[in-house]
N, C-alpha and C. Protein backbone atom coordinates (compact mmCIF):
# COMPACT_ATOMS: atom_id res chain seq x y z
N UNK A 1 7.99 -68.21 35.42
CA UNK A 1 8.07 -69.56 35.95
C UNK A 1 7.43 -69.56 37.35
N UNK A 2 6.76 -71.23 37.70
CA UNK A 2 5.90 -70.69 39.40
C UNK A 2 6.61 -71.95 39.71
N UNK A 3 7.26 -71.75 40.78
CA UNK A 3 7.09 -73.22 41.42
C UNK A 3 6.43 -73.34 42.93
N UNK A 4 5.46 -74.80 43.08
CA UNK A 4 4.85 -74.94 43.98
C UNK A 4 4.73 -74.56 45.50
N UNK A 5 4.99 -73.71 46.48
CA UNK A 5 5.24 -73.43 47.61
C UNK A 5 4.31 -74.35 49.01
N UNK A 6 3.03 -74.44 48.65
CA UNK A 6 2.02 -75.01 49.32
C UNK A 6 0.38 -74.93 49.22
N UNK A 7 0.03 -75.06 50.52
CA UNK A 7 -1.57 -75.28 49.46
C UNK A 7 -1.96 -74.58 50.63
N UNK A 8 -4.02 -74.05 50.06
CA UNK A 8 -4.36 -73.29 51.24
C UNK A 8 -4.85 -74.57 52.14
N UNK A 9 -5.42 -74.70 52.97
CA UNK A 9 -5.59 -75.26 54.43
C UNK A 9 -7.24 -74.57 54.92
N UNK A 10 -7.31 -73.70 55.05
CA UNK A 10 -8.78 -73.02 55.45
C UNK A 10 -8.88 -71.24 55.05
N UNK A 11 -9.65 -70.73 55.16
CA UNK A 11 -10.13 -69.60 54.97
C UNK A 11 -11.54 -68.97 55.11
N UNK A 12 -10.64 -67.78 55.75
CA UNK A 12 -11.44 -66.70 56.59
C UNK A 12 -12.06 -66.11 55.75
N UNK A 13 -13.33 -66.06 55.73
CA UNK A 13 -13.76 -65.09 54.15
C UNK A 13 -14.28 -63.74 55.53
N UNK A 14 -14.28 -63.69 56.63
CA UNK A 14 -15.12 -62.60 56.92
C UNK A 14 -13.45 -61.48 56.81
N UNK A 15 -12.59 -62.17 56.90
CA UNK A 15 -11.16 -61.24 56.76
C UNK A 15 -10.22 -61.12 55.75
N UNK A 16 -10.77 -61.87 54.71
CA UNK A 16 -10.05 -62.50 53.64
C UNK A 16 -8.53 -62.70 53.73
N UNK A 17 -8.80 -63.46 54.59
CA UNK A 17 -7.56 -64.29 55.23
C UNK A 17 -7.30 -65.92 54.89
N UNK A 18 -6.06 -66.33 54.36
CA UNK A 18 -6.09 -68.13 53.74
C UNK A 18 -5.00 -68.52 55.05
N UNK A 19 -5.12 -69.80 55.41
CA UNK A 19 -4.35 -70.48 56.24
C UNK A 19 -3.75 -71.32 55.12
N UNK A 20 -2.56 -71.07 55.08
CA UNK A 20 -1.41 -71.95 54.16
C UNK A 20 -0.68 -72.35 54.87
N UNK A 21 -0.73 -74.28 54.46
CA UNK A 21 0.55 -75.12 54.62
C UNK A 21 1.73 -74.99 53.86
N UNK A 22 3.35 -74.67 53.69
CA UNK A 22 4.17 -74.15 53.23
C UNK A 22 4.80 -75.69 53.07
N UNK A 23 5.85 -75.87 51.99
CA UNK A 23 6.56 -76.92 51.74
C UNK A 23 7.70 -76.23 50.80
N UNK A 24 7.81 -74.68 50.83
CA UNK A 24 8.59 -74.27 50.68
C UNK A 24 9.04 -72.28 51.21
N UNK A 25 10.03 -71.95 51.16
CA UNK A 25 9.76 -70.75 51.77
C UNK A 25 9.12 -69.75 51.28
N UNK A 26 8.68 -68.52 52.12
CA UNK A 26 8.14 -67.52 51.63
C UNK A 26 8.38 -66.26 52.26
N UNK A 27 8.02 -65.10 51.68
CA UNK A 27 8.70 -63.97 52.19
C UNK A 27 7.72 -62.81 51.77
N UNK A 28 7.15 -62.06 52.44
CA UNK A 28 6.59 -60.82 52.14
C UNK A 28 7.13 -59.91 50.88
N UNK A 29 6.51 -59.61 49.71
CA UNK A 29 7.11 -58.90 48.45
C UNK A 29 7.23 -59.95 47.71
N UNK A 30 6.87 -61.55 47.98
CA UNK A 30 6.53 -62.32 46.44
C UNK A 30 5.77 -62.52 46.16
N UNK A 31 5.53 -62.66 45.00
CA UNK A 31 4.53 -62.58 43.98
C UNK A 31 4.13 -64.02 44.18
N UNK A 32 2.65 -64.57 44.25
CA UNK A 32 2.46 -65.93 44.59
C UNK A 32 1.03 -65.80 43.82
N UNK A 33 0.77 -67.22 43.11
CA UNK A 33 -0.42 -67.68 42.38
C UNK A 33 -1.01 -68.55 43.01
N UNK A 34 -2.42 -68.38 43.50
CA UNK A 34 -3.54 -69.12 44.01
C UNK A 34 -4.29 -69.89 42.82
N UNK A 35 -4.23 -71.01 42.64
CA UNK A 35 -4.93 -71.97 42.03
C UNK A 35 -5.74 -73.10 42.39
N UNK A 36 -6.95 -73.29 42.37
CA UNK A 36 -7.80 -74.07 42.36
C UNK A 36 -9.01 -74.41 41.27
N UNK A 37 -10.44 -75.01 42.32
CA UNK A 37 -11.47 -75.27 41.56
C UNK A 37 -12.12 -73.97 40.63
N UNK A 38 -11.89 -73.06 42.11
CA UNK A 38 -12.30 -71.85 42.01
C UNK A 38 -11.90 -70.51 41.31
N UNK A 39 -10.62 -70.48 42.10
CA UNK A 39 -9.70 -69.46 42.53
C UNK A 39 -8.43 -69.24 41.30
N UNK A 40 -8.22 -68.53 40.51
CA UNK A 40 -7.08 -68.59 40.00
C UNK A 40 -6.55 -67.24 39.63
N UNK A 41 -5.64 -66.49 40.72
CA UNK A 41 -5.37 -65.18 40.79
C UNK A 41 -3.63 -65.11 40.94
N UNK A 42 -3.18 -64.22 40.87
CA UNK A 42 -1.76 -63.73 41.60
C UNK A 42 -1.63 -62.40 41.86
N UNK A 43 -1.18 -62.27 43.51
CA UNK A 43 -0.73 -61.30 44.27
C UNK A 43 0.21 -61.06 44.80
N UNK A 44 0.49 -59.76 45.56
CA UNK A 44 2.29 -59.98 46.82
C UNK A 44 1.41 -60.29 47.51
N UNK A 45 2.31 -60.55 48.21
CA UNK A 45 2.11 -61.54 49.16
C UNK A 45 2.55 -59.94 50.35
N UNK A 46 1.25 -59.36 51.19
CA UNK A 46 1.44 -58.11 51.87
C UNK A 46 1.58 -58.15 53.11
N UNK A 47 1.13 -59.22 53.88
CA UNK A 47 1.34 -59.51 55.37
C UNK A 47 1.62 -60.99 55.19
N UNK A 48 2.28 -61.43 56.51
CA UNK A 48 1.99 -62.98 56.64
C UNK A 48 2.05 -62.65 58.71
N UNK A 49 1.16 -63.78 58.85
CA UNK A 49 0.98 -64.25 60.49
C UNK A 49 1.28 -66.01 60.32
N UNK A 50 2.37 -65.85 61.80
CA UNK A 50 2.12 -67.01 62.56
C UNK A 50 1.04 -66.88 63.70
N UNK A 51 0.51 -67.62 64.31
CA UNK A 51 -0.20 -67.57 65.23
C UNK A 51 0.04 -65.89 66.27
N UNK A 52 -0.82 -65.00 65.54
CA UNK A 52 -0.90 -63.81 65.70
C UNK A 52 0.72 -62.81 65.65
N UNK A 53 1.11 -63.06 65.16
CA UNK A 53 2.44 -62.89 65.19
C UNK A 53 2.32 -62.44 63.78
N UNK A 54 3.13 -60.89 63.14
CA UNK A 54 3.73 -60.67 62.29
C UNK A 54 4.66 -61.13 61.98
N UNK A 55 5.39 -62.04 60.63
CA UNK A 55 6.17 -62.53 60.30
C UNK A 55 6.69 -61.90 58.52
N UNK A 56 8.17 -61.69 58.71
CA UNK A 56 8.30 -61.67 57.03
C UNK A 56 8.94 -62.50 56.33
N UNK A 57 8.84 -63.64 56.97
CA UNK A 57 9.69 -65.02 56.19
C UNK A 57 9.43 -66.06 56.71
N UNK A 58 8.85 -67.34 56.23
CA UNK A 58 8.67 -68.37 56.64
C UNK A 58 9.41 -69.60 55.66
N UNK A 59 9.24 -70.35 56.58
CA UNK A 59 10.51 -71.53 55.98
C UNK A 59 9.18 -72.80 55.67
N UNK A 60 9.88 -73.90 54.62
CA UNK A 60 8.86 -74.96 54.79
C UNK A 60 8.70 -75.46 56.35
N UNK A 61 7.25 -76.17 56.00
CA UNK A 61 6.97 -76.89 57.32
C UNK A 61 6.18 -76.01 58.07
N UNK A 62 6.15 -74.32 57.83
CA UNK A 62 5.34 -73.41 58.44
C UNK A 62 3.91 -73.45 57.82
N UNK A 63 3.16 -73.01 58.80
CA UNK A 63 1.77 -72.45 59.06
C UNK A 63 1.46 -71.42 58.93
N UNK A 64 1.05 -70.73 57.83
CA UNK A 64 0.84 -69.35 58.08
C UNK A 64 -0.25 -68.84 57.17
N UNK A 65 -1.00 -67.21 57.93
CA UNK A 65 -1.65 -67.09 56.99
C UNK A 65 -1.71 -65.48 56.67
N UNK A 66 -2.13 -65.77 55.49
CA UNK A 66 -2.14 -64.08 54.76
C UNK A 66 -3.01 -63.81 54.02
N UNK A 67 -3.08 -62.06 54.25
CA UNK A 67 -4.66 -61.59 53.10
C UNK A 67 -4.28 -62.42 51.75
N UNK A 68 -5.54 -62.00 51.25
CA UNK A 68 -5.73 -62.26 50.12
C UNK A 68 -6.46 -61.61 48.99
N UNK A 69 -6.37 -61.65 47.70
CA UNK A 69 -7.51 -60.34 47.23
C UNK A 69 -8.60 -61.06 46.59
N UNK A 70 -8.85 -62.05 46.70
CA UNK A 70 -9.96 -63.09 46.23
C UNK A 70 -10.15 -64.31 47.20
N UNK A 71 -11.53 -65.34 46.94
CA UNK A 71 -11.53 -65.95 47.99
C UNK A 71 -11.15 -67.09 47.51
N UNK A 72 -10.90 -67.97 48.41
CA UNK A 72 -9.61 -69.23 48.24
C UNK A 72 -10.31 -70.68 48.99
N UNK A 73 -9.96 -71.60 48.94
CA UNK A 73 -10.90 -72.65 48.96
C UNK A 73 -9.47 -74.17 49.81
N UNK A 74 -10.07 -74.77 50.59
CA UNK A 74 -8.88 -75.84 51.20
C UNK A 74 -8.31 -76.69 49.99
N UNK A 75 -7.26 -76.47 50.16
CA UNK A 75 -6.31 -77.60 48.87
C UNK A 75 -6.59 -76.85 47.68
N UNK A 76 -6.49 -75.69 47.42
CA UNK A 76 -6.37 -74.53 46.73
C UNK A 76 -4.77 -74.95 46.56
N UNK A 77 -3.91 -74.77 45.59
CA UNK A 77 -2.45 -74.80 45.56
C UNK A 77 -1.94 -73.65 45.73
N UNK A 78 -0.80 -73.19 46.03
CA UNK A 78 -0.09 -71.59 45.96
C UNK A 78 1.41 -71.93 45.41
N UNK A 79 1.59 -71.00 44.29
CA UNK A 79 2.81 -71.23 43.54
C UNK A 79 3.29 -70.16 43.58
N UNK A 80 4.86 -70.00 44.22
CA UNK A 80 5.54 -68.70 43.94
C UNK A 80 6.20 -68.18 42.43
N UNK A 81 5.94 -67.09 42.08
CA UNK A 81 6.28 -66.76 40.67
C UNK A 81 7.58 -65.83 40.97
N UNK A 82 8.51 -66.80 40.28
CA UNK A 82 9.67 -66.23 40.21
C UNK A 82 10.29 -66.02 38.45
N UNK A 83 11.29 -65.05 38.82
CA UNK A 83 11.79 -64.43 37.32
C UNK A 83 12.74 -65.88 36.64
N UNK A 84 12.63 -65.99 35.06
CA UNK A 84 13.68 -66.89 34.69
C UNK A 84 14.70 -65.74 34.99
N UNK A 85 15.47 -66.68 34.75
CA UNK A 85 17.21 -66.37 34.82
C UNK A 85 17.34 -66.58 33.39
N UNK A 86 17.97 -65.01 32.49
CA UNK A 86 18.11 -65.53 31.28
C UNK A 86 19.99 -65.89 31.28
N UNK A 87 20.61 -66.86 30.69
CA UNK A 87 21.94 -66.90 30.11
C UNK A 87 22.27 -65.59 29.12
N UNK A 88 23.12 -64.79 29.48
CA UNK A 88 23.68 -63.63 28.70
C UNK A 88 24.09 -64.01 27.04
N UNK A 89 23.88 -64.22 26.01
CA UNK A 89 24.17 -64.68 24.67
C UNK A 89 25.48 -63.93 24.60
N UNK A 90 26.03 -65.16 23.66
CA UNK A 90 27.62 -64.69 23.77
C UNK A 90 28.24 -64.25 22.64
């Protein structure tokens, strides 16, 4: 299952670095899907920066940006991929 986290914003191709707007949280060690025109990959998520600043958790409403292993494009979407939850059968 992915649900939506935010979209990219700009990107650094000489660092392969994406500037993402967040509308939900994020955390170093999740697994997140880049989707666009272009772009349609999933990675961890291995660093994140605030304005030069190492960070390992950001909340919505943040700015942040992180490598990437492909290149990524503005209004690119980013969806975090999380595990279902199965119900135990009874």
């Amino acid at each position: 299952m992915e649900v939506e986290v935010g979209k990219v914003t700009h990107y650094f191709d000489h660092i392969h670095v994406a500037a993402l707007s967040l509308t939900s949280s994020l955390k170093v060690g999740d697994m997140i899907h880049i989707h666009g025109h272009s772009a349609d990959f999933i990675q961890s998520v291995t660093s994140m920066e605030i304005e030069h600043h190492s960070v390992v958790w950001v909340k919505p409403g943040d700015d942040v940006a992180i490598k990437v292993i492909e290149p990524v494009h503005p209004h690119d979407l980013v969806y975090k991929v999380v595990e279902d939850v199965h119900m135990p059968i009874a």
